[in-house]
C-alpha atoms as a PDB file:
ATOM      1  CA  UNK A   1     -25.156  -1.918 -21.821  1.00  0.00           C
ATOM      2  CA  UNK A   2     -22.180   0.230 -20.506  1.00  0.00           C
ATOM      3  CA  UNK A   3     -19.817  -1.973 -18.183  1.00  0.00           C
ATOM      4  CA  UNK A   4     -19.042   0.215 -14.757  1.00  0.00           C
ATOM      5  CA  UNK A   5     -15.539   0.020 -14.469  1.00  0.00           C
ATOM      6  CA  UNK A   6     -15.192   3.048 -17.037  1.00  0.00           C
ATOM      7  CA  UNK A   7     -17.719   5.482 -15.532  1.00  0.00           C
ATOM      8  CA  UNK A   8     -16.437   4.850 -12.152  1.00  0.00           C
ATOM      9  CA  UNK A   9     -13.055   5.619 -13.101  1.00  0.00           C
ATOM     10  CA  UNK A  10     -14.149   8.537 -14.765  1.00  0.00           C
ATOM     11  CA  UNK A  11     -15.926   9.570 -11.630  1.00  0.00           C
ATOM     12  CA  UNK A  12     -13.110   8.796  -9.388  1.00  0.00           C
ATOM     13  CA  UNK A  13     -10.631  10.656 -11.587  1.00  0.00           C
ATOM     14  CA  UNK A  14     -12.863  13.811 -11.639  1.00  0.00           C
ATOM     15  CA  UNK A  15     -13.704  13.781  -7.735  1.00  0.00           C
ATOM     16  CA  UNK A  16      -9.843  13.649  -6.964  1.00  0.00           C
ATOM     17  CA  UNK A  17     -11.087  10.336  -5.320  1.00  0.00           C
ATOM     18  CA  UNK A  18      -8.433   8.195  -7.268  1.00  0.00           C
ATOM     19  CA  UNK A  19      -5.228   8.893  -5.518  1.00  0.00           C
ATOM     20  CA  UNK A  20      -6.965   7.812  -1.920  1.00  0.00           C
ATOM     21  CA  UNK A  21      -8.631   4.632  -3.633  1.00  0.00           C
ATOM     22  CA  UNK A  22      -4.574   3.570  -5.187  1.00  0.00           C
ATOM     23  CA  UNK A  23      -3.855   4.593  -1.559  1.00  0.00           C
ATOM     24  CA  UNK A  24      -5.979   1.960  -0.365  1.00  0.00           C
ATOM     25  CA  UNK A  25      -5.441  -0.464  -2.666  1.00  0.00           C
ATOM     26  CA  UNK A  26      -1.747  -0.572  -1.321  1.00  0.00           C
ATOM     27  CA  UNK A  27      -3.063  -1.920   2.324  1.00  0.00           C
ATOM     28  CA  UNK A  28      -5.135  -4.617   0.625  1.00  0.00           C
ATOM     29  CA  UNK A  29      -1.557  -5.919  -1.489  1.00  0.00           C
ATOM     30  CA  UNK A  30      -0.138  -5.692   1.636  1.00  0.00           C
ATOM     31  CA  UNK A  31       0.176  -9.579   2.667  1.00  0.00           C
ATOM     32  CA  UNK A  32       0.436 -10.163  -0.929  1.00  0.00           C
ATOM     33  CA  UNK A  33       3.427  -8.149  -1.258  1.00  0.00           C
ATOM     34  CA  UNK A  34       5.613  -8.784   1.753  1.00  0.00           C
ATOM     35  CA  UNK A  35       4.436 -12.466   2.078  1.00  0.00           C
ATOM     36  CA  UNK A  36       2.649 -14.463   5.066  1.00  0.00           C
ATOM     37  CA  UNK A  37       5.024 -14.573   7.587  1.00  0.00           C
ATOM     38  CA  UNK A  38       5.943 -10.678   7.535  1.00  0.00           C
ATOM     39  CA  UNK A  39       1.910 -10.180   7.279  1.00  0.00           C
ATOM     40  CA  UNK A  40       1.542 -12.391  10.687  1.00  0.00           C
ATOM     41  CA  UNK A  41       3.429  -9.754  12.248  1.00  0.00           C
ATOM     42  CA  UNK A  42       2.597  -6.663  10.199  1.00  0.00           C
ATOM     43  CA  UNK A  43      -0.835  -4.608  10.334  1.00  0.00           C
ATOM     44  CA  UNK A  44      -0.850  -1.977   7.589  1.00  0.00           C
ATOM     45  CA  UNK A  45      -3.063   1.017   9.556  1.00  0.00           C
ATOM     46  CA  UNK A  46      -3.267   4.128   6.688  1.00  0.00           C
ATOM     47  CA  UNK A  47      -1.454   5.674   3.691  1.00  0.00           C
ATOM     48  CA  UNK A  48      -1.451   9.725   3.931  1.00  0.00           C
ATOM     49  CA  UNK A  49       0.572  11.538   1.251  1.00  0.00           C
ATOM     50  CA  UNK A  50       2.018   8.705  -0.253  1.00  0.00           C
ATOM     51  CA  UNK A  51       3.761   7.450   3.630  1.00  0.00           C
ATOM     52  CA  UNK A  52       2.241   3.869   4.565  1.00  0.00           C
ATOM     53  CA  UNK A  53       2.550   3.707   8.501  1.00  0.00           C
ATOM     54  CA  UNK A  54       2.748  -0.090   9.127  1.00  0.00           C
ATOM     55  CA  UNK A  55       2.550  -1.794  12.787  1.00  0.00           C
ATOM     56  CA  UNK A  56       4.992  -3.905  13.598  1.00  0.00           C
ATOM     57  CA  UNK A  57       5.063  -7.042  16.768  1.00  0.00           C
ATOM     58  CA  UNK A  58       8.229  -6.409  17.853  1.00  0.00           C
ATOM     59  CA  UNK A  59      11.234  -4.267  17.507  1.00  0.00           C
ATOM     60  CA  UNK A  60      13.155  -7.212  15.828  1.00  0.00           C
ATOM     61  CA  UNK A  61      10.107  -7.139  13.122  1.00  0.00           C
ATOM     62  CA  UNK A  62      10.384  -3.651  12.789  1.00  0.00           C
ATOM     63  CA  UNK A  63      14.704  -3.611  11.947  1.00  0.00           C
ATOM     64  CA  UNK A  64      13.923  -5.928   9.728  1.00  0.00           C
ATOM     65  CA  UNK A  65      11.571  -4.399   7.637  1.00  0.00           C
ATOM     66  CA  UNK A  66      13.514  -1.442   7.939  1.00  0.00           C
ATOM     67  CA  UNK A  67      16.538  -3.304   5.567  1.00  0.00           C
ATOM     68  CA  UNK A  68      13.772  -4.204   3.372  1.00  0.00           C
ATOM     69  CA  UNK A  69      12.175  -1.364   2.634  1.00  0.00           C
ATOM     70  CA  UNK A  70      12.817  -0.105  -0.688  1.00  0.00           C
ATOM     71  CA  UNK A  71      12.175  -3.666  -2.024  1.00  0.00           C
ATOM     72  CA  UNK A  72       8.537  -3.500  -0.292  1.00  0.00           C
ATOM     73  CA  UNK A  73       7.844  -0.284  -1.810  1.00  0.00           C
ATOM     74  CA  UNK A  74       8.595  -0.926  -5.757  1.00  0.00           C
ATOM     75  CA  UNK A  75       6.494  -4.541  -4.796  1.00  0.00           C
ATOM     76  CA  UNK A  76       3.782  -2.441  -3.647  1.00  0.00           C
ATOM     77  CA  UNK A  77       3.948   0.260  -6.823  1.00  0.00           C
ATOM     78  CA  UNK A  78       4.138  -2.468  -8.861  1.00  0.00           C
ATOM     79  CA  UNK A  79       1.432  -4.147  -8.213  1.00  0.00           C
ATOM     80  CA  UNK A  80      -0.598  -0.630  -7.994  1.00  0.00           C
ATOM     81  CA  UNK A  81       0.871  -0.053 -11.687  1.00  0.00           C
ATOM     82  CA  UNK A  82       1.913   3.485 -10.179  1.00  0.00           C
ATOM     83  CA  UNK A  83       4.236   5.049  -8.003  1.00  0.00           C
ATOM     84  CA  UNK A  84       1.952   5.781  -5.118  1.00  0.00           C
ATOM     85  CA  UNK A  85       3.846   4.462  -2.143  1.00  0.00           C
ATOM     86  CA  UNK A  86       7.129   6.727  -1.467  1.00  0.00           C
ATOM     87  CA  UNK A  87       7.888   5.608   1.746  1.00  0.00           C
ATOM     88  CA  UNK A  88       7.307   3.167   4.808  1.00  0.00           C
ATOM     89  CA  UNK A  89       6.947   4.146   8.172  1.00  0.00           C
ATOM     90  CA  UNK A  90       7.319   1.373  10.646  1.00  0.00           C
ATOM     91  CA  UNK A  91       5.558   1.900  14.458  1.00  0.00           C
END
């Protein structure tokens, strides 16, 4: 018996369904990758094109995060094991 993992990936990869799933993926390391007290105060809301919009609480959140930016992003392609995330937009 054939596991799944390669015939879905093989499916994905032939649907052009894998960069939106790696897309994805970076919301749900999210929490993970920032840690739990920027996650309190965060809500990732989409990826499009490789830009992850995130909400921010307050304006004070949202400077912040701004400084840390390029730290969140190679977390968040690291974790991915690709460079999907090229930029943060905070709202």
């Amino acid at each position: 018996m054939q596991h799944i993992g390669g015939p879905l990936k093989k499916f994905l990869k032939s649907s052009g369904l894998e960069k939106g799933v790696a897309q994805q993926s970076a919301i749900d390391f999210w929490s993970e990758a920032v840690g739990e007290s920027v996650a309190k105060n965060t809500e990732p809301l989409y990826v499009e094109h490789g830009t992850m919009t995130v909400k921010t609480e307050t304006p004070v959140w949202r400077q912040e995060l701004q400084f840390q930016k390029t730290q969140i992003i190679e977390t968040l392609n690291k974790k991915l094991n690709k460079k999907i995330i090229k930029d943060i937009r905070f709202i």
